[in-house]
PDB file of N, CA and C in Angstrom:
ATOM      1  N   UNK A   1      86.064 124.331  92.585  1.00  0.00           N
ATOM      2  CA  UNK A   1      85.097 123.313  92.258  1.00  0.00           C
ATOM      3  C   UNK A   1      85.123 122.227  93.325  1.00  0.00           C
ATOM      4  N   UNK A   2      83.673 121.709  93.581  1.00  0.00           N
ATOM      5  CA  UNK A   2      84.222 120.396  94.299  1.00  0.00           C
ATOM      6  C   UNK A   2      83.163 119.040  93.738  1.00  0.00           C
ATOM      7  N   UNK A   3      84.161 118.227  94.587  1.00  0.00           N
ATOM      8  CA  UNK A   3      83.599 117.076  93.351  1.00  0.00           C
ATOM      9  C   UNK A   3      83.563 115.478  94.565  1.00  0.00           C
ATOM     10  N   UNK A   4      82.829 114.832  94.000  1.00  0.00           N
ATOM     11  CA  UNK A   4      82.761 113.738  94.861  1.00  0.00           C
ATOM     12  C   UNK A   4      82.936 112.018  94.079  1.00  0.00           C
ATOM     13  N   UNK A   5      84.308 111.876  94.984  1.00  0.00           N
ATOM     14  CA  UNK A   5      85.171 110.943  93.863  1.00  0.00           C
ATOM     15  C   UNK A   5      85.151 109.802  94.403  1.00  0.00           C
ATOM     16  N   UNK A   6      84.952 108.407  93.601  1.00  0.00           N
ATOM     17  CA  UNK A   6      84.805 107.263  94.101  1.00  0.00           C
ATOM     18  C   UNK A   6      85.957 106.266  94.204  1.00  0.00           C
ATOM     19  N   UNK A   7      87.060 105.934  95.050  1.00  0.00           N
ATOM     20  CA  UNK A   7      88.126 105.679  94.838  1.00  0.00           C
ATOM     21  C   UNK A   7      88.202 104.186  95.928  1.00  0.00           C
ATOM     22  N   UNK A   8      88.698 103.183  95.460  1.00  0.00           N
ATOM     23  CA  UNK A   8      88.339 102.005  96.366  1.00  0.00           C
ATOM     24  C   UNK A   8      87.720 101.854  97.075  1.00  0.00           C
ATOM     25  N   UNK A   9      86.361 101.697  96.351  1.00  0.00           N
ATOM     26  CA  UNK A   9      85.163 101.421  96.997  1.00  0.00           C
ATOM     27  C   UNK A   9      84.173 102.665  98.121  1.00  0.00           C
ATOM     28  N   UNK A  10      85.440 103.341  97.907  1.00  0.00           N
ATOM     29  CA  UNK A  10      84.869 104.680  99.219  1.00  0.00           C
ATOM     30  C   UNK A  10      84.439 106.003  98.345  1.00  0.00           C
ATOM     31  N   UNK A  11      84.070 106.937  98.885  1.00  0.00           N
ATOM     32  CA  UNK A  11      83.528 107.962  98.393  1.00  0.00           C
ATOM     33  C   UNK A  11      84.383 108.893  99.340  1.00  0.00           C
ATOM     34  N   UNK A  12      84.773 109.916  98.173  1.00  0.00           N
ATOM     35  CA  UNK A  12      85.419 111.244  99.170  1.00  0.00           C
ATOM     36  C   UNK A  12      85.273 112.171  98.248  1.00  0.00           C
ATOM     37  N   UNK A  13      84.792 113.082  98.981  1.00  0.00           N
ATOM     38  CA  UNK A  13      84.661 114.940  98.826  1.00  0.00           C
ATOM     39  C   UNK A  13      86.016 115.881  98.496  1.00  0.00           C
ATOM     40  N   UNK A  14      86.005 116.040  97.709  1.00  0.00           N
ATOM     41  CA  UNK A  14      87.256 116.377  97.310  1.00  0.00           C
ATOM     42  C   UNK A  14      87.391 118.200  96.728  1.00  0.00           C
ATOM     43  N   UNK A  15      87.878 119.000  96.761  1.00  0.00           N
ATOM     44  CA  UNK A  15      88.225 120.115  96.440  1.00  0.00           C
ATOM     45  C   UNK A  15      89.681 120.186  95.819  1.00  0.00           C
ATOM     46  N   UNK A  16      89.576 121.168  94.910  1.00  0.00           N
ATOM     47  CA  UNK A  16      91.335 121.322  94.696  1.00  0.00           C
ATOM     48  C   UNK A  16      92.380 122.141  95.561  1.00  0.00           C
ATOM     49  N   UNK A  17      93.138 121.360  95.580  1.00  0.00           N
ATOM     50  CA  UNK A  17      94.256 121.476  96.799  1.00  0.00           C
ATOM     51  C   UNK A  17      94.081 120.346  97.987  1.00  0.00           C
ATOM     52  N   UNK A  18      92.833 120.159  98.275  1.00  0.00           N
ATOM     53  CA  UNK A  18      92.697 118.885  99.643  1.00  0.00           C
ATOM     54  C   UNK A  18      93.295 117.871  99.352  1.00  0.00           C
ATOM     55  N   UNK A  19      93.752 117.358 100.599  1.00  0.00           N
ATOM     56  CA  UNK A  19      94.610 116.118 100.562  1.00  0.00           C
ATOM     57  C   UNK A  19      93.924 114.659 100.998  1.00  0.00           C
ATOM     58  N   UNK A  20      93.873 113.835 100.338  1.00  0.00           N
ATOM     59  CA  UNK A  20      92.753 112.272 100.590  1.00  0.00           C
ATOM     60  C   UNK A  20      93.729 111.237 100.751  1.00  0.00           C
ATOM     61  N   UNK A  21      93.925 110.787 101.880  1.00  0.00           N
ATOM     62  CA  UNK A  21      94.137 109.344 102.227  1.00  0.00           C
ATOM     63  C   UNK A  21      93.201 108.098 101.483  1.00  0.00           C
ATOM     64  N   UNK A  22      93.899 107.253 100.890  1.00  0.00           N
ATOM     65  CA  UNK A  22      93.006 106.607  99.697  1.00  0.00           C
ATOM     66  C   UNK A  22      93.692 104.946  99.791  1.00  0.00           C
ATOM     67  N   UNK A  23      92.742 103.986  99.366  1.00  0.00           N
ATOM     68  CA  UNK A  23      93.749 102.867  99.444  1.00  0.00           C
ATOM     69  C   UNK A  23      94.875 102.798  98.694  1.00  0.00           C
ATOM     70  N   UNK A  24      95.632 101.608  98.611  1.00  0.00           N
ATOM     71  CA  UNK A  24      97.020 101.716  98.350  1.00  0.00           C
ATOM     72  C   UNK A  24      96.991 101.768  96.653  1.00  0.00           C
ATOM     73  N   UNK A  25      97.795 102.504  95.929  1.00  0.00           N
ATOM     74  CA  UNK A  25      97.537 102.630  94.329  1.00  0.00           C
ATOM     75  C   UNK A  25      98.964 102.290  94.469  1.00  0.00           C
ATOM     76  N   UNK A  26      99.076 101.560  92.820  1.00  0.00           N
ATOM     77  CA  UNK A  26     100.403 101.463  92.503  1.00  0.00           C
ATOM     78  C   UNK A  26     100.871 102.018  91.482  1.00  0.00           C
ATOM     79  N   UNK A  27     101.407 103.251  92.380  1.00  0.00           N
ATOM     80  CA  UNK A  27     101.483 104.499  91.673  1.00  0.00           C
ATOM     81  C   UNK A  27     103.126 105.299  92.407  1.00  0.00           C
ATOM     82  N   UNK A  28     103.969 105.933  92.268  1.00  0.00           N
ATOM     83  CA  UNK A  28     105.211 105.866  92.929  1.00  0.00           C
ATOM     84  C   UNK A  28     105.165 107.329  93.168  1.00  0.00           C
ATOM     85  N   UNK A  29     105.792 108.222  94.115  1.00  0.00           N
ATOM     86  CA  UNK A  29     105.554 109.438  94.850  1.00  0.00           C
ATOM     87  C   UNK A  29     106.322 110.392  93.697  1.00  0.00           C
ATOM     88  N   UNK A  30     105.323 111.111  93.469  1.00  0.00           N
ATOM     89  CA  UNK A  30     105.237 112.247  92.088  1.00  0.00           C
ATOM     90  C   UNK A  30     104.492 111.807  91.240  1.00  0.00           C
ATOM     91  N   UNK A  31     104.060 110.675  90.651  1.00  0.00           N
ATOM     92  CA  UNK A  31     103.240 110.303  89.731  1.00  0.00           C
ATOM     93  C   UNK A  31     102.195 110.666  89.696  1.00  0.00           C
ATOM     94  N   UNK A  32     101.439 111.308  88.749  1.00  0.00           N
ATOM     95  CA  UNK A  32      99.811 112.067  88.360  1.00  0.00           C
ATOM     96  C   UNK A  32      98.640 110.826  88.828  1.00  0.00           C
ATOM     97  N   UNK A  33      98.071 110.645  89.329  1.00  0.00           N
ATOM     98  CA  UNK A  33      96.571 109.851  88.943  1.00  0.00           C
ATOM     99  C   UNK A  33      95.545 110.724  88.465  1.00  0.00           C
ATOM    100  N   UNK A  34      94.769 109.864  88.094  1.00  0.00           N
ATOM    101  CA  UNK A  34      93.509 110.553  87.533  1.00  0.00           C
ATOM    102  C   UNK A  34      92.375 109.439  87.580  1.00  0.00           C
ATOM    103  N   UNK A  35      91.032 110.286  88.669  1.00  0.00           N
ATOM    104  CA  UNK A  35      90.082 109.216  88.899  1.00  0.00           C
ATOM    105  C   UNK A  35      88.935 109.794  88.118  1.00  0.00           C
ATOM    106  N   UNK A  36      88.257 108.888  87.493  1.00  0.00           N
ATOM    107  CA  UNK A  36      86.839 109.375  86.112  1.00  0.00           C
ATOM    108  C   UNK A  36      86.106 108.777  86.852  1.00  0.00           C
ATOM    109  N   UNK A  37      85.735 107.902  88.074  1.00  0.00           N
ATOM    110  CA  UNK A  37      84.738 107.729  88.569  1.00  0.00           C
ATOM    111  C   UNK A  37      83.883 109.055  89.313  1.00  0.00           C
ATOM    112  N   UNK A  38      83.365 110.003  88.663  1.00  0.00           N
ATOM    113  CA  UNK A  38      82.889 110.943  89.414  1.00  0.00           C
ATOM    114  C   UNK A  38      81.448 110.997  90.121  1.00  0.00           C
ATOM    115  N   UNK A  39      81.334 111.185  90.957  1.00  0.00           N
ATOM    116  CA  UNK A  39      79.889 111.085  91.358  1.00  0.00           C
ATOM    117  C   UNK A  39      78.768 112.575  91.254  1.00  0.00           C
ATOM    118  N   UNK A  40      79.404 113.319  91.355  1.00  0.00           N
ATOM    119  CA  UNK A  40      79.091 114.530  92.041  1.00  0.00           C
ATOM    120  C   UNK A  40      79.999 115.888  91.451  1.00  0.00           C
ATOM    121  N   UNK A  41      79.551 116.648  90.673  1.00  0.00           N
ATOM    122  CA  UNK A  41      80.366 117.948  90.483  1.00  0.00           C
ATOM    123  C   UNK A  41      79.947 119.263  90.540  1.00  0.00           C
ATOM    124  N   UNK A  42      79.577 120.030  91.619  1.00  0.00           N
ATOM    125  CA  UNK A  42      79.225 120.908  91.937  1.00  0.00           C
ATOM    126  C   UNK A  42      77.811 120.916  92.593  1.00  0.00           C
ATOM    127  N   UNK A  43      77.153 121.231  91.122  1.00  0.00           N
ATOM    128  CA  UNK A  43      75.450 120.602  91.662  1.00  0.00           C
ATOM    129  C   UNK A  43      74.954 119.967  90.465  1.00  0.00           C
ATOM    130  N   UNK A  44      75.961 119.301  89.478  1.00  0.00           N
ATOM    131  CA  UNK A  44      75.664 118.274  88.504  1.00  0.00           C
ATOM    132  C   UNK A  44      75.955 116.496  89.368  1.00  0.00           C
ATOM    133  N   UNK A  45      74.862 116.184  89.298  1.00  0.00           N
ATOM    134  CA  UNK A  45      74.816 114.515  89.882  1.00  0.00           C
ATOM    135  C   UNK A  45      74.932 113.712  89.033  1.00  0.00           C
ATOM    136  N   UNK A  46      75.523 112.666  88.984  1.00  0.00           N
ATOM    137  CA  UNK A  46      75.830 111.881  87.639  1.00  0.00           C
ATOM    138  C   UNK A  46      74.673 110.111  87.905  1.00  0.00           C
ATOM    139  N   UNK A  47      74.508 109.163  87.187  1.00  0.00           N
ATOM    140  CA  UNK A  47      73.758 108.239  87.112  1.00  0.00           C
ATOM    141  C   UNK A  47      74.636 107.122  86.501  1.00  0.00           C
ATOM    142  N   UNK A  48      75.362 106.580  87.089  1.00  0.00           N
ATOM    143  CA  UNK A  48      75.429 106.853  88.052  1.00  0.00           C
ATOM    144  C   UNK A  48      77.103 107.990  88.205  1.00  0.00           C
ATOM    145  N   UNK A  49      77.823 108.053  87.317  1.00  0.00           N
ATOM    146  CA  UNK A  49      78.910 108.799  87.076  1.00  0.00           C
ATOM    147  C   UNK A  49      79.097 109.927  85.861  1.00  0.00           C
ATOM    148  N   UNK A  50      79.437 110.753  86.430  1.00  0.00           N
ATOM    149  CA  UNK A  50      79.125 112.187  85.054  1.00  0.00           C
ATOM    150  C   UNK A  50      80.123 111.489  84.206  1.00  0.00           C
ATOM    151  N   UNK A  51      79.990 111.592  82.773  1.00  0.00           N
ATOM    152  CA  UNK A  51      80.444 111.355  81.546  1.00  0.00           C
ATOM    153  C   UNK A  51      81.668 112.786  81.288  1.00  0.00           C
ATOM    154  N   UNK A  52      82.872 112.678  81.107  1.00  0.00           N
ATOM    155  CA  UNK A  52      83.788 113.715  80.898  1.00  0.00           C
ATOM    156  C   UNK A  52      84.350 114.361  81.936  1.00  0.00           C
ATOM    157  N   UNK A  53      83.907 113.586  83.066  1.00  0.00           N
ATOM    158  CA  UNK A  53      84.815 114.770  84.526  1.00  0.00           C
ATOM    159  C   UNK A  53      85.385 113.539  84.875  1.00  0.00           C
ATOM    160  N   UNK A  54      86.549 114.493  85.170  1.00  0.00           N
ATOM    161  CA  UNK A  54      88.117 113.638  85.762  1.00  0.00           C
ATOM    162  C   UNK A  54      88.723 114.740  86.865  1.00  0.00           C
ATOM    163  N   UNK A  55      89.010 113.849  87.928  1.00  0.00           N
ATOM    164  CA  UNK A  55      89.981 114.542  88.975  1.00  0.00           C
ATOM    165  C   UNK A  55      91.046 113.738  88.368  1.00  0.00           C
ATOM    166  N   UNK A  56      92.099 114.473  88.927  1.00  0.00           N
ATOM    167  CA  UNK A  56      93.900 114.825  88.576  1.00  0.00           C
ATOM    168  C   UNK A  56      94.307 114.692  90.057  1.00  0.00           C
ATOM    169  N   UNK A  57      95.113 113.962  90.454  1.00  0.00           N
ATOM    170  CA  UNK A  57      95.690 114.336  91.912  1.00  0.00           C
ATOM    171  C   UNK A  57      97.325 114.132  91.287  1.00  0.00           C
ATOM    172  N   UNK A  58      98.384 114.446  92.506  1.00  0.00           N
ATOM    173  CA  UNK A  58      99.313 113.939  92.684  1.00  0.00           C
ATOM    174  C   UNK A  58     100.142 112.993  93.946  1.00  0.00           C
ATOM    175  N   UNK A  59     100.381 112.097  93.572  1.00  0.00           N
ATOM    176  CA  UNK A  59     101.115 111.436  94.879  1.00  0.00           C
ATOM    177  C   UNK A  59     101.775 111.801  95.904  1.00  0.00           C
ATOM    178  N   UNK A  60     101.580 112.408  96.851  1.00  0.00           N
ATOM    179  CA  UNK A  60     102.296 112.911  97.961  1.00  0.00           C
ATOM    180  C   UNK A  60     103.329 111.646  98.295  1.00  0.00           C
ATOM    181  N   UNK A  61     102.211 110.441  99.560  1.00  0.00           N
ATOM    182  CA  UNK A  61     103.114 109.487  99.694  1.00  0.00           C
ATOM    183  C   UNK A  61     102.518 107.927  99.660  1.00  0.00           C
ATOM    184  N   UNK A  62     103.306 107.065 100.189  1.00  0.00           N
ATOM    185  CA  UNK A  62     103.073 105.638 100.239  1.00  0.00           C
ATOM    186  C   UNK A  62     103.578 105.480 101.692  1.00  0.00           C
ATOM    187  N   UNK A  63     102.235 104.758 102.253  1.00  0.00           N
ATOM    188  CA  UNK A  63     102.943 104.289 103.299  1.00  0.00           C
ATOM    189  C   UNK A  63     101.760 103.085 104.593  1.00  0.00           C
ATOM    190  N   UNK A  64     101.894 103.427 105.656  1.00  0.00           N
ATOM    191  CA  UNK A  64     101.084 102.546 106.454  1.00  0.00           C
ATOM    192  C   UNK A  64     100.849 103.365 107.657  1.00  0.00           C
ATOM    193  N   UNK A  65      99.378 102.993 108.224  1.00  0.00           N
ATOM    194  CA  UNK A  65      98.910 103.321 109.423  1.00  0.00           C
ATOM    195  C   UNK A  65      99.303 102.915 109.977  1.00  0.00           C
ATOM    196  N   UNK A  66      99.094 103.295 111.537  1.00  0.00           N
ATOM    197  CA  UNK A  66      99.413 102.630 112.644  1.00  0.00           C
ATOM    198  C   UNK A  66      98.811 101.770 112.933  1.00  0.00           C
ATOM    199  N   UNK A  67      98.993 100.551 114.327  1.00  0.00           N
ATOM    200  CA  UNK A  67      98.366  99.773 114.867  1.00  0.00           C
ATOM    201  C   UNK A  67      97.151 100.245 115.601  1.00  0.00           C
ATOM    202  N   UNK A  68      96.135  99.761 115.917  1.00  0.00           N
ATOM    203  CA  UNK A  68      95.465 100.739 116.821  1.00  0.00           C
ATOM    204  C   UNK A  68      95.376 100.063 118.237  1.00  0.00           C
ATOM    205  N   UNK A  69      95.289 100.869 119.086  1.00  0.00           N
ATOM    206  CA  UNK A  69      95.611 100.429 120.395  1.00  0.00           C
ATOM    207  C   UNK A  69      94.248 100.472 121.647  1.00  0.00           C
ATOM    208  N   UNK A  70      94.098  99.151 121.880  1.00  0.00           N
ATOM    209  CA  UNK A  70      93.337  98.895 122.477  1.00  0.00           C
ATOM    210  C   UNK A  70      92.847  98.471 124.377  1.00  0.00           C
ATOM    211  N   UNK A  71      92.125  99.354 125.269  1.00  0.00           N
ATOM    212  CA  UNK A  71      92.414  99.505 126.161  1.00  0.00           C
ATOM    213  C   UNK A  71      91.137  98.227 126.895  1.00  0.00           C
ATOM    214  N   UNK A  72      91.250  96.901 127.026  1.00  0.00           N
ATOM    215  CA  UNK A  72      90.520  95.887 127.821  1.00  0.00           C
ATOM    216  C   UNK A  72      90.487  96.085 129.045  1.00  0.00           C
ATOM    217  N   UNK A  73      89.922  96.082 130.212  1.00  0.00           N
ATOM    218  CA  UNK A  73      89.709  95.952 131.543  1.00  0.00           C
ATOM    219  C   UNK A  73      89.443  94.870 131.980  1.00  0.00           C
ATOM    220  N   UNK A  74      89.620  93.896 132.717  1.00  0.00           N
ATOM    221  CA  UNK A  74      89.253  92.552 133.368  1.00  0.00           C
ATOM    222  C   UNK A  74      89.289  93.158 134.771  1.00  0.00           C
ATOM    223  N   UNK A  75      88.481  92.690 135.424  1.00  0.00           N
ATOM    224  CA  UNK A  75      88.719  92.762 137.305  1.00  0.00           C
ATOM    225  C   UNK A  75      89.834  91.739 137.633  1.00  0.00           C
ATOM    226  N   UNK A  76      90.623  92.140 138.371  1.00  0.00           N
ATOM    227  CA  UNK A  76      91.373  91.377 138.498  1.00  0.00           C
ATOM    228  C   UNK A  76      92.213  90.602 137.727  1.00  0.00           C
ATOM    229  N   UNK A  77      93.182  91.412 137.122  1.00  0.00           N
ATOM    230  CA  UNK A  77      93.529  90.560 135.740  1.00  0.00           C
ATOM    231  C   UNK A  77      94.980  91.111 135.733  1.00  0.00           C
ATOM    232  N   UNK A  78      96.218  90.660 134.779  1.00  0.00           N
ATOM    233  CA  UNK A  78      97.101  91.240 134.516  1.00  0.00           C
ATOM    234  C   UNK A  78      97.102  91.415 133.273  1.00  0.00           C
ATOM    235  N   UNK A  79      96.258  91.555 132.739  1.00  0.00           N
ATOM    236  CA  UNK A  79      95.933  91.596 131.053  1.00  0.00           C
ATOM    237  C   UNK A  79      95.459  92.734 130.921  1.00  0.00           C
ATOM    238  N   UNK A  80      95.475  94.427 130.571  1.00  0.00           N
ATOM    239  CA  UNK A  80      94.854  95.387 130.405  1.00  0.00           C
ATOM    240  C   UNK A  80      94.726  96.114 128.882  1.00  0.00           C
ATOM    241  N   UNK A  81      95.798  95.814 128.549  1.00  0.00           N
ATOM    242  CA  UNK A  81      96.751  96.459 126.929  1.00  0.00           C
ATOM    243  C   UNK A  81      97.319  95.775 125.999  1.00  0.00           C
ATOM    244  N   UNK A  82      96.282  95.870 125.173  1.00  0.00           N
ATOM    245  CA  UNK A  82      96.809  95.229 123.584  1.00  0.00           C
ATOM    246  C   UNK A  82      96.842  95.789 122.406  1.00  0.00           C
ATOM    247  N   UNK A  83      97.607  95.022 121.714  1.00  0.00           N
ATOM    248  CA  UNK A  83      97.670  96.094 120.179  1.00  0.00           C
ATOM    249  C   UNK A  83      96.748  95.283 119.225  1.00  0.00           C
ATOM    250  N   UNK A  84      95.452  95.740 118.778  1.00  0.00           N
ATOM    251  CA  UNK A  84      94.950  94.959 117.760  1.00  0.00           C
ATOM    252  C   UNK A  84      94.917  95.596 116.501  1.00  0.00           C
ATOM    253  N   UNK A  85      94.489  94.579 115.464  1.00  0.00           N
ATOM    254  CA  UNK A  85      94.490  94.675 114.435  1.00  0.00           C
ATOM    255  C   UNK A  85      95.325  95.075 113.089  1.00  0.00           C
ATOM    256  N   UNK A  86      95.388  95.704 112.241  1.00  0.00           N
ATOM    257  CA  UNK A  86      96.819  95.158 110.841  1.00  0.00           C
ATOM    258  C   UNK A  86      96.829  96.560 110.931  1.00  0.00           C
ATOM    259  N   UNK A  87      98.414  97.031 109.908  1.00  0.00           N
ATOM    260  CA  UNK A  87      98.759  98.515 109.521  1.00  0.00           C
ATOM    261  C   UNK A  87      97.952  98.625 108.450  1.00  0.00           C
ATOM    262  N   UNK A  88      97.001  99.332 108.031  1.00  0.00           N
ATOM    263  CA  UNK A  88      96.448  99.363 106.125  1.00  0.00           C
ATOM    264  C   UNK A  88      97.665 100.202 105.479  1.00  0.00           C
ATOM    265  N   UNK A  89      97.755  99.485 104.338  1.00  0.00           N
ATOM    266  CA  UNK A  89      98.775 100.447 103.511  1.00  0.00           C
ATOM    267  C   UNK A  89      97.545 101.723 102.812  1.00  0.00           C
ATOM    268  N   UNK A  90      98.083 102.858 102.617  1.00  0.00           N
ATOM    269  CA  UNK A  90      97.691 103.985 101.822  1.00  0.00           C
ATOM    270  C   UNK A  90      98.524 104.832 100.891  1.00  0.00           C
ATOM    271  N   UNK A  91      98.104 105.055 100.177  1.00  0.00           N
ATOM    272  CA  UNK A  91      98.049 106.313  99.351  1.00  0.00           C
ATOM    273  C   UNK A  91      97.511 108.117  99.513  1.00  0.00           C
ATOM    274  N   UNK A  92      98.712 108.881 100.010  1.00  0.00           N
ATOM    275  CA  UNK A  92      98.342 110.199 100.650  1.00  0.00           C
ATOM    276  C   UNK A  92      98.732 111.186  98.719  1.00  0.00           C
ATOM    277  N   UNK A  93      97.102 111.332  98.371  1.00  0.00           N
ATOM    278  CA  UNK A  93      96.868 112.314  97.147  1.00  0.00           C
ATOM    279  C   UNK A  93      96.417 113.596  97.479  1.00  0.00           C
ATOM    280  N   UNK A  94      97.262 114.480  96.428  1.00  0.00           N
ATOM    281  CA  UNK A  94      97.206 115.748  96.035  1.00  0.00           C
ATOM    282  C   UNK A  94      96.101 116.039  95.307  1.00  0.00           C
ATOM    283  N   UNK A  95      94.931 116.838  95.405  1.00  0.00           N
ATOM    284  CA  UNK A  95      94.242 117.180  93.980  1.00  0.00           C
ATOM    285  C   UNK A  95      94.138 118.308  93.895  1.00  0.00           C
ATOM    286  N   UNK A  96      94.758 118.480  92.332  1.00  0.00           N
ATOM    287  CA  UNK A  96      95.396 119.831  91.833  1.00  0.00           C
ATOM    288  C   UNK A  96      94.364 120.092  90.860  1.00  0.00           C
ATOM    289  N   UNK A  97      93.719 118.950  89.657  1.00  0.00           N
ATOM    290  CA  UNK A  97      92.664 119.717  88.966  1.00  0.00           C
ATOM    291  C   UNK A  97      91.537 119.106  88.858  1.00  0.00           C
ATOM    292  N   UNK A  98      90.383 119.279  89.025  1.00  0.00           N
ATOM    293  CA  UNK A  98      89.201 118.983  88.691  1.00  0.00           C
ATOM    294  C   UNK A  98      88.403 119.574  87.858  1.00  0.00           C
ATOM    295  N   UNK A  99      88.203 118.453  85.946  1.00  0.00           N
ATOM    296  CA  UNK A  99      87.559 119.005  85.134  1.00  0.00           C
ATOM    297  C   UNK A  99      86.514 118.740  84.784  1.00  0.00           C
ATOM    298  N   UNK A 100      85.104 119.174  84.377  1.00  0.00           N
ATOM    299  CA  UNK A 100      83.653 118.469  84.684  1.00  0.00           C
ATOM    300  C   UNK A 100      82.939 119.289  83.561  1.00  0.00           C
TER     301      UNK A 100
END
């Protein structure tokens, strides 16, 4: 089955077994979630969310991105390489069942 799940603010395509990087849940590594915001289940479209479908994932992990690294050029400069912007914390989920 696949299903299209609305999870902090984002939308992701989801199948069972795929793995979704998701914002940070406070939820601890093994713990079940279960998201009922469904958008989308197969070729049933919901209005805006189908009534009775729930994805099931499991917590893989908790943790943080990297910095991302940014390459500036100036003519003449000793300034070329910087690190901008924050780590986002995430949530790396399992989804094992999707029922609709």
């Amino acid at each position: 089955m696949n299903a299209v799940v609305k999870v902090g603010g984002k939308q992701y395509y989801v199948t069972e077994g795929s793995e979704i990087f998701v914002e940070k849940l406070s939820a601890e590594v093994g713990d079940t979630v279960s998201f009922d915001q469904v958008l989308m289940l197969d070729s049933k479209i919901g209005n805006p969310y189908l009534e009775g479908a729930v994805v099931t994932g499991e917590v893989v992990k908790n943790g943080k991105q990297r910095k991302i690294r940014i390459y500036k050029y100036k003519n003449k400069s000793r300034s070329n390489r910087r690190t901008q912007g924050h780590r986002q914390p995430y949530t790396k989920v399992k989804i094992t069942k999707i029922n609709g």
